[in-house]
Protein backbone atom coordinates (compact mmCIF):
# COMPACT_ATOMS: atom_id res chain seq x y z
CA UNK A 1 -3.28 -15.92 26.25
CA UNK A 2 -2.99 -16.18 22.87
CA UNK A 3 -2.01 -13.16 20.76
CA UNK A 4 -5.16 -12.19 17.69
CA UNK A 5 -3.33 -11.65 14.59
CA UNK A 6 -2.69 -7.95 13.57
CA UNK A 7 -4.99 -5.54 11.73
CA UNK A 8 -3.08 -3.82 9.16
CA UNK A 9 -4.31 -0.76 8.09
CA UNK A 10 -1.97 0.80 4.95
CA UNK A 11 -2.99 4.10 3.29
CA UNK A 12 -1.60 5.45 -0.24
CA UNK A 13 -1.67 8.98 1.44
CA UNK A 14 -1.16 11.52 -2.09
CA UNK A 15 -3.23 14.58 -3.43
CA UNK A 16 -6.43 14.33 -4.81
CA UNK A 17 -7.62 12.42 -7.96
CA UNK A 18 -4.67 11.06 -9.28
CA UNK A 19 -6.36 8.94 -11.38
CA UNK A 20 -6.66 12.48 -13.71
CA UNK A 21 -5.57 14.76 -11.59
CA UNK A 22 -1.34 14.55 -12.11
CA UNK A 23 -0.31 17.46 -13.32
CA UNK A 24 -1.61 20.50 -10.82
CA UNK A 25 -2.00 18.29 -7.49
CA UNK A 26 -4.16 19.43 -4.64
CA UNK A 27 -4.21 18.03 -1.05
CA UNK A 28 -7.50 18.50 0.06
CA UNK A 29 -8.13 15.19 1.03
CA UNK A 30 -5.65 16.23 3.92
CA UNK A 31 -8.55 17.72 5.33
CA UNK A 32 -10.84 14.53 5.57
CA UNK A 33 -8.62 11.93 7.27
CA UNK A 34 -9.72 12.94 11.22
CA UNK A 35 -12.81 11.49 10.61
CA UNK A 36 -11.12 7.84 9.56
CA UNK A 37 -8.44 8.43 11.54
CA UNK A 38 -11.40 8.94 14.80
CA UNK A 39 -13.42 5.33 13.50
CA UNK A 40 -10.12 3.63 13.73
CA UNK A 41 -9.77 5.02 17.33
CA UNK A 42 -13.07 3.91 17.94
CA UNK A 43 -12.26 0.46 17.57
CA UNK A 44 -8.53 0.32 18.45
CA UNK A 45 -6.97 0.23 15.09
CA UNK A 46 -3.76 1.97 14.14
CA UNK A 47 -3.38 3.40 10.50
CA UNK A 48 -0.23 3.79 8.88
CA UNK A 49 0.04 6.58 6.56
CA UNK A 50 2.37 6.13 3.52
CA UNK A 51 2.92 9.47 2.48
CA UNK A 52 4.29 10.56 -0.51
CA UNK A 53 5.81 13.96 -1.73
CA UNK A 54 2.95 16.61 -2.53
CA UNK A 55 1.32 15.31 0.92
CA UNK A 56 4.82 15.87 2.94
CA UNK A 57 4.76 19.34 2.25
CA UNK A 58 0.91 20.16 2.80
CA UNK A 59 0.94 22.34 5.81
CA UNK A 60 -2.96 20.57 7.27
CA UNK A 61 -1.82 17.27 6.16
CA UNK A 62 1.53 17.87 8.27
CA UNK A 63 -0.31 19.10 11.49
CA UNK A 64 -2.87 16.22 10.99
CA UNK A 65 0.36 13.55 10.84
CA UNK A 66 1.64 15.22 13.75
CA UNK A 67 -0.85 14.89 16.12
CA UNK A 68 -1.20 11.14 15.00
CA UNK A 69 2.32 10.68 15.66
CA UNK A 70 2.35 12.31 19.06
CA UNK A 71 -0.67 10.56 20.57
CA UNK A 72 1.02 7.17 19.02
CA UNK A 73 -2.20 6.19 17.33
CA UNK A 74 -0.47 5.61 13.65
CA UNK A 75 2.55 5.42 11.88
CA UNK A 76 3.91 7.71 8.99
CA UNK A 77 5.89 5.79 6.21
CA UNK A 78 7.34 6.63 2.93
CA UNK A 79 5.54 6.49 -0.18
CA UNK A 80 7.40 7.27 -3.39
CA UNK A 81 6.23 8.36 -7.01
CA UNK A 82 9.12 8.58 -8.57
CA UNK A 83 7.80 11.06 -11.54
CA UNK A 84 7.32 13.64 -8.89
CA UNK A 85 9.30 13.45 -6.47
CA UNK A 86 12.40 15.57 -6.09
CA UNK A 87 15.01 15.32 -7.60
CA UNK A 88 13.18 15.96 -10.99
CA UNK A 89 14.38 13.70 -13.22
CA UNK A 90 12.71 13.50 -17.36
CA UNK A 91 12.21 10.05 -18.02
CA UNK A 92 9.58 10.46 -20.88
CA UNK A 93 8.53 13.23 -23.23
CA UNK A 94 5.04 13.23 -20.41
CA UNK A 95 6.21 11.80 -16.74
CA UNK A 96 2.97 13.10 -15.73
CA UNK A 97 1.04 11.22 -18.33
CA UNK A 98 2.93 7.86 -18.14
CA UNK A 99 4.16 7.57 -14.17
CA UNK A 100 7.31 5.93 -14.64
CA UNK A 101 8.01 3.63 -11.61
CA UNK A 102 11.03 4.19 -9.49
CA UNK A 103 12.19 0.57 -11.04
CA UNK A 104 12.84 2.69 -14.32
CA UNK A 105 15.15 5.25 -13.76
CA UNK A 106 19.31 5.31 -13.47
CA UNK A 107 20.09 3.75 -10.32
CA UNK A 108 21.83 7.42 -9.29
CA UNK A 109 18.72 8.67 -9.59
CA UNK A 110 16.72 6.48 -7.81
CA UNK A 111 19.06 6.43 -4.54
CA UNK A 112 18.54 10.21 -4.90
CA UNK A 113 14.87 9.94 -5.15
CA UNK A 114 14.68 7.53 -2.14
CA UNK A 115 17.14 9.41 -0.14
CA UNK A 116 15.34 13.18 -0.35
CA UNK A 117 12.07 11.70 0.40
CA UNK A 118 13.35 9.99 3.39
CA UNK A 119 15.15 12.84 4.22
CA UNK A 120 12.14 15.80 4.23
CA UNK A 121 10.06 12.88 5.92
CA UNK A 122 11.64 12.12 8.83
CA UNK A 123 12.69 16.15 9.26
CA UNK A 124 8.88 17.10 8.98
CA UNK A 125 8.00 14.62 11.20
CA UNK A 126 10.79 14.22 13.43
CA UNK A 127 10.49 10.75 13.69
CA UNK A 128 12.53 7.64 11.70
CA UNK A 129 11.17 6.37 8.46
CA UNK A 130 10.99 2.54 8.86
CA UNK A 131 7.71 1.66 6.80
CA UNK A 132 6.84 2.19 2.66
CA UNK A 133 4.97 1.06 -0.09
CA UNK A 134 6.43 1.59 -3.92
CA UNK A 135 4.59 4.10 -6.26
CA UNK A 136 1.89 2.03 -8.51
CA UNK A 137 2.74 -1.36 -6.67
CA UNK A 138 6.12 -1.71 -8.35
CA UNK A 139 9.00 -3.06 -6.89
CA UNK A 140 12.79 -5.11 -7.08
CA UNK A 141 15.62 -6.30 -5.89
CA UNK A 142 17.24 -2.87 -6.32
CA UNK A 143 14.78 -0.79 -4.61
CA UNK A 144 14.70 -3.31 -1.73
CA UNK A 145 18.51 -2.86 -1.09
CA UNK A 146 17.96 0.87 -0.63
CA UNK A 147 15.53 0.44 1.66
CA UNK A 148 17.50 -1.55 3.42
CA UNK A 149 20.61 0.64 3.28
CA UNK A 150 18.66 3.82 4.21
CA UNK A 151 17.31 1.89 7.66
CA UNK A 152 13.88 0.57 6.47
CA UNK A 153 12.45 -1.95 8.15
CA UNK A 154 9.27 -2.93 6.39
CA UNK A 155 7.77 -2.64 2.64
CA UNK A 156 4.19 -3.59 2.18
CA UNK A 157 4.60 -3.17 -2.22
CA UNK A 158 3.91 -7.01 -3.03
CA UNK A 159 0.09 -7.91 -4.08
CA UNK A 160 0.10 -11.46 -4.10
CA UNK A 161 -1.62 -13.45 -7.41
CA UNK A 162 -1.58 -10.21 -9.61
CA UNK A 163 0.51 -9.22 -12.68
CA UNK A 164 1.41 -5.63 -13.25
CA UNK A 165 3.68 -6.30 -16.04
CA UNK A 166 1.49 -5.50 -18.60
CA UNK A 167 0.62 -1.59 -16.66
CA UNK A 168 3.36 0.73 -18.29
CA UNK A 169 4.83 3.31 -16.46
CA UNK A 170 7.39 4.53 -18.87
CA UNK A 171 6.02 2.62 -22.27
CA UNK A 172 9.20 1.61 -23.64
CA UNK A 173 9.83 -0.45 -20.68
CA UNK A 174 9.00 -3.77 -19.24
CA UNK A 175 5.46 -2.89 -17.15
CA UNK A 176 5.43 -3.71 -13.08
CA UNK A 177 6.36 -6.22 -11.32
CA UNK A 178 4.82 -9.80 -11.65
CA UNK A 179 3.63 -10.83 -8.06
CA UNK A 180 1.73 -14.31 -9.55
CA UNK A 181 4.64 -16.08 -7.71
CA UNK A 182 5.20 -14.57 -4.27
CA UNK A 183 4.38 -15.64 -0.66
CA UNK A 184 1.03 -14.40 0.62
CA UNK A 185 2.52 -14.07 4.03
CA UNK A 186 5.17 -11.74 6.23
CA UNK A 187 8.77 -12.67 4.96
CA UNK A 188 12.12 -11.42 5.72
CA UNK A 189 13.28 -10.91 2.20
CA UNK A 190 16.44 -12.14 0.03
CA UNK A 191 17.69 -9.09 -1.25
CA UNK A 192 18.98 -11.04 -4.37
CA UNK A 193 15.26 -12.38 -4.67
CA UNK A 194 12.71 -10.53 -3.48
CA UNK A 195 10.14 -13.01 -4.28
CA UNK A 196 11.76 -15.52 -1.80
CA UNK A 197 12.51 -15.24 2.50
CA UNK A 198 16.03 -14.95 3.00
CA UNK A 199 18.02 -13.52 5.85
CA UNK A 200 17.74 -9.31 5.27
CA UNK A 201 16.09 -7.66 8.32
CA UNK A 202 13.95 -6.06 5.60
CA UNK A 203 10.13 -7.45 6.25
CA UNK A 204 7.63 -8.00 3.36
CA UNK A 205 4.21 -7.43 4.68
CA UNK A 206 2.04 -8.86 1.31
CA UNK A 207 -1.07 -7.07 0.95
CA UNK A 208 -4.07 -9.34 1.65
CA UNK A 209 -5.39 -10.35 -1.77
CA UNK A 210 -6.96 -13.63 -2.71
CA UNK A 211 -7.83 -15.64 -5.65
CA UNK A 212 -11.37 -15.29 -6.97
CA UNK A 213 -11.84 -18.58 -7.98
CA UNK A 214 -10.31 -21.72 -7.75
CA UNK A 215 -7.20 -23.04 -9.18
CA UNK A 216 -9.28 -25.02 -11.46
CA UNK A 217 -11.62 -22.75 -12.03
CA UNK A 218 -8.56 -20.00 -12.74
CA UNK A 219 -7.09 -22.80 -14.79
CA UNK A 220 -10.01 -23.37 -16.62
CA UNK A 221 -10.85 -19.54 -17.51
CA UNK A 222 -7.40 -19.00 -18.77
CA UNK A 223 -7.18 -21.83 -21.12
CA UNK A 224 -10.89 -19.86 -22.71
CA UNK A 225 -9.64 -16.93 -22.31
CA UNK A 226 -6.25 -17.79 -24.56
CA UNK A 227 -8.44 -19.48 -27.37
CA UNK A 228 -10.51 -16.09 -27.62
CA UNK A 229 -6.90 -14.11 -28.18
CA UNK A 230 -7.00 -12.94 -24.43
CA UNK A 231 -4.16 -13.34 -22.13
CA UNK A 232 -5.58 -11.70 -18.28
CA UNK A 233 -4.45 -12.84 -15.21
CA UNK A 234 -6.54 -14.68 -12.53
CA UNK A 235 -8.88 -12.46 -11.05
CA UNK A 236 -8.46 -11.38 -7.49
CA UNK A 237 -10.05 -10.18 -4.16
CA UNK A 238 -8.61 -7.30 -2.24
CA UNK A 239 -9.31 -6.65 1.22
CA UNK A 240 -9.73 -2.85 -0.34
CA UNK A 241 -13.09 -0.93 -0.53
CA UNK A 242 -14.76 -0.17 -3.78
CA UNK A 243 -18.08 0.18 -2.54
CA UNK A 244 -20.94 -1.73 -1.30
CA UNK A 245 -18.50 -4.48 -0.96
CA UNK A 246 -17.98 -5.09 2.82
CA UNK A 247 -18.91 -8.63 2.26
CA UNK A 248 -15.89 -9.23 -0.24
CA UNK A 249 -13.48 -7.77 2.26
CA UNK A 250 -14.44 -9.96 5.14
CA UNK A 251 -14.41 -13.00 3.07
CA UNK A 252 -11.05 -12.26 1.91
CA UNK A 253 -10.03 -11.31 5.68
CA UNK A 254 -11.39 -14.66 6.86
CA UNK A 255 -9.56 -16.51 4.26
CA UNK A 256 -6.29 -15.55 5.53
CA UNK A 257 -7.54 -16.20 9.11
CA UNK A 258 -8.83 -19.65 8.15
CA UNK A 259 -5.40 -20.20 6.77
CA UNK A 260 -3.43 -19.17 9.97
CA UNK A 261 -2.07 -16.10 9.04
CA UNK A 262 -0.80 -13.99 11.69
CA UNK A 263 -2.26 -10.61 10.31
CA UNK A 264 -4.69 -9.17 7.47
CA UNK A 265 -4.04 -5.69 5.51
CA UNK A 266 -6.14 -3.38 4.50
CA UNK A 267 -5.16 -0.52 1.79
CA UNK A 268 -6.87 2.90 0.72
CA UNK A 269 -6.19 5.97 -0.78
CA UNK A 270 -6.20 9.18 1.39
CA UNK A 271 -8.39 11.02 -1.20
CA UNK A 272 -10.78 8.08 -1.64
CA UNK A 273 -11.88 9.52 1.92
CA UNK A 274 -13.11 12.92 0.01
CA UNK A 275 -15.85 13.12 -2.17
CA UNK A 276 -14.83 13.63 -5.84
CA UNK A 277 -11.08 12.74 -4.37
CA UNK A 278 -11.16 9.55 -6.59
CA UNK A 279 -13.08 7.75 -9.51
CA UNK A 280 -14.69 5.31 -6.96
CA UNK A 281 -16.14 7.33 -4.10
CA UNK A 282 -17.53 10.39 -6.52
CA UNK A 283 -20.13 12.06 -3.99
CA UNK A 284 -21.03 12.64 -0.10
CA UNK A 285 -23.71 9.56 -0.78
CA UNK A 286 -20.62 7.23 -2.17
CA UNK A 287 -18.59 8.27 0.62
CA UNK A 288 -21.12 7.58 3.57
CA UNK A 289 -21.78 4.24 1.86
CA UNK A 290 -17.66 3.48 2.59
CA UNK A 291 -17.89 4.74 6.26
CA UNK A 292 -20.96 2.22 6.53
CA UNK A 293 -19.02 -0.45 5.01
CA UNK A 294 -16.18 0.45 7.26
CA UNK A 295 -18.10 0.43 10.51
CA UNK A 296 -18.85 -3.08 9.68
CA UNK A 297 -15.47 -4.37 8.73
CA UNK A 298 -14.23 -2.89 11.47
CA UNK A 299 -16.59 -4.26 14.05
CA UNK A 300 -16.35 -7.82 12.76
CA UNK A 301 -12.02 -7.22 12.84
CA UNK A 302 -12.20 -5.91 16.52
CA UNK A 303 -13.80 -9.55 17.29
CA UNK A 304 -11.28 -11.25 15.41
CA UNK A 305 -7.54 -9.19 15.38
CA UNK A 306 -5.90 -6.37 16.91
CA UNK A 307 -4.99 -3.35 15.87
CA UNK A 308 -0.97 -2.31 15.30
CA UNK A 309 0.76 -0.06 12.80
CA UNK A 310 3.29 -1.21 10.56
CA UNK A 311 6.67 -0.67 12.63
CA UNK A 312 4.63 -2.85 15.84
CA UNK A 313 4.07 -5.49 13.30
CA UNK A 314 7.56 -5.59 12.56
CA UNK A 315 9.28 -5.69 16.12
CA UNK A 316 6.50 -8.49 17.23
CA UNK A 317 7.64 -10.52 14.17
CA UNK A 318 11.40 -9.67 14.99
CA UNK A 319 10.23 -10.95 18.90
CA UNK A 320 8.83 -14.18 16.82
CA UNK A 321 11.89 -14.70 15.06
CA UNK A 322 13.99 -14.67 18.23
């Protein structure tokens, strides 16, 4: 029988609102992730839940992590903001207004960074860290080595086709990482070039994101779009929610089907499952439209992939590679 290609499901799990929200964080999104947590059950899907510092130490968040954990129906990973996370570390005159990326900081301070969030992790949750996702999408050669020092096995911080260089974290710096370049599929990664497989036993897991348009098309809007004084990268499809836009998602999902690929990934935010817990899903109507849209995703993804976290993933691709 022939295996159906894996249904990622990644979730930026943080306090609520970040968007605004960054200096006095709340975690009461904590309190609305059963009810995801129960559709994914529903159809056999396995979230992993890339949790990050103020969500580590929220006592329901913790108990709700827990019980995923023990009934092996998701995966906790690491998730790292680097301007919060202990040890604090000024970067800026405003960390909390800027969000320096990990990428930015001494490299002293980001093994310290990387190593006390692994460390309160895996002694909350009594379990081994082997899955993460960079803070704000940004990522290097640097951070990949001590991931893969510290026992990680998978980082899921590449969106393929976008450019974050021009987002700032701290703004006398370079911006994010430019992904125009890298593979849209899994890829053990070169640890001296993490836009290229090599050898590591660390595993890239791209996000799914497509092109919107056509090479030519992309081609075309860019050359316009540089004689108006605009430079903006070629616009892209996420397989992502943002409301009313279930359609999008399984076009971009059967895109990477059509093309063979051996899995599709989804991302969210934890508090875009709370009303008010994010700029896109602002009310109880907003958020009933995304359980809707997710009922349908989900139904037309059971037909088509199965369900794994993150760490499965990675051993059946180790399996693959043997």
């Amino acid at each position: 029988m022939v295996q159906k290609p894996a249904f990622l499901i990644s979730i930026d799990t943080e306090g609520d609102n970040l968007w605004v929200n960054t200096r006095n964080i709340s975690t009461h999104n904590a309190n609305y992730l059963e009810r995801f947590q129960q559709l994914c059950e529903k159809y056999g899907f396995k979230p992993t839940y890339l949790t990050n510092y103020e969500m580590a130490v929220s006592p329901n968040y913790i108990a709700f992590a827990k019980e995923v954990i023990a009934s092996k129906q998701g995966e906790v990973g690491m998730h790292l903001h680097a301007w919060n996370s202990p040890p604090l570390y000024a970067l800026t005159d405003d960390d909390d207004r800027y969000k320096p990326y990990l990428i930015e900081y001494p490299e002293k301070v980001m093994r310290e960074k990387v190593i006390a969030m692994t460390k309160l992790l895996e002694d909350t949750f009594s379990t081994k860290m082997v899955s993460h996702r960079a803070g704000r999408w940004v990522f290097n050669e640097q951070y990949a080595q001590l991931l893969h020092e510290f026992g990680y096995q998978v980082d899921c911080s590449v969106t393929p086709y976008v450019d974050w260089s021009s987002v700032k974290g701290n703004p006398h710096a370079e911006g994010g990482t430019n992904y125009s370049q890298f593979p849209d599929s899994a890829y053990f990664m070169d640890l001296s070039d993490i836009s290229k497989p090599g050898t590591s036993s660390l595993l890239q897991v791209p996000m799914s994101t497509r092109l919107k348009y056509g090479s030519l098309q992309n081609s075309f809007k860019q050359f316009y779009d540089g004689l108006r004084g605009k430079k903006r990268p070629p616009s892209t499809r996420w397989l992502r929610p943002k409301g009313n836009n279930v359609q999008e998602m399984k076009h971009v999902a059967q895109q990477c089907l059509n093309e063979g690929k051996n899995y599709v990934e989804f991302m969210l935010h934890s508090s875009e499952f709370m009303p008010g817990g994010s700029p896109t899903f602002k009310d109880e109507a907003s958020i009933e439209q995304l359980y809707r849209d997710l009922e349908e995703l989900f139904v037309w993804l059971s037909e088509r992939t199965q369900g794994m976290t993150m760490a499965e993933f990675y051993q059946s691709e180790v399996q693959a590679k043997n």
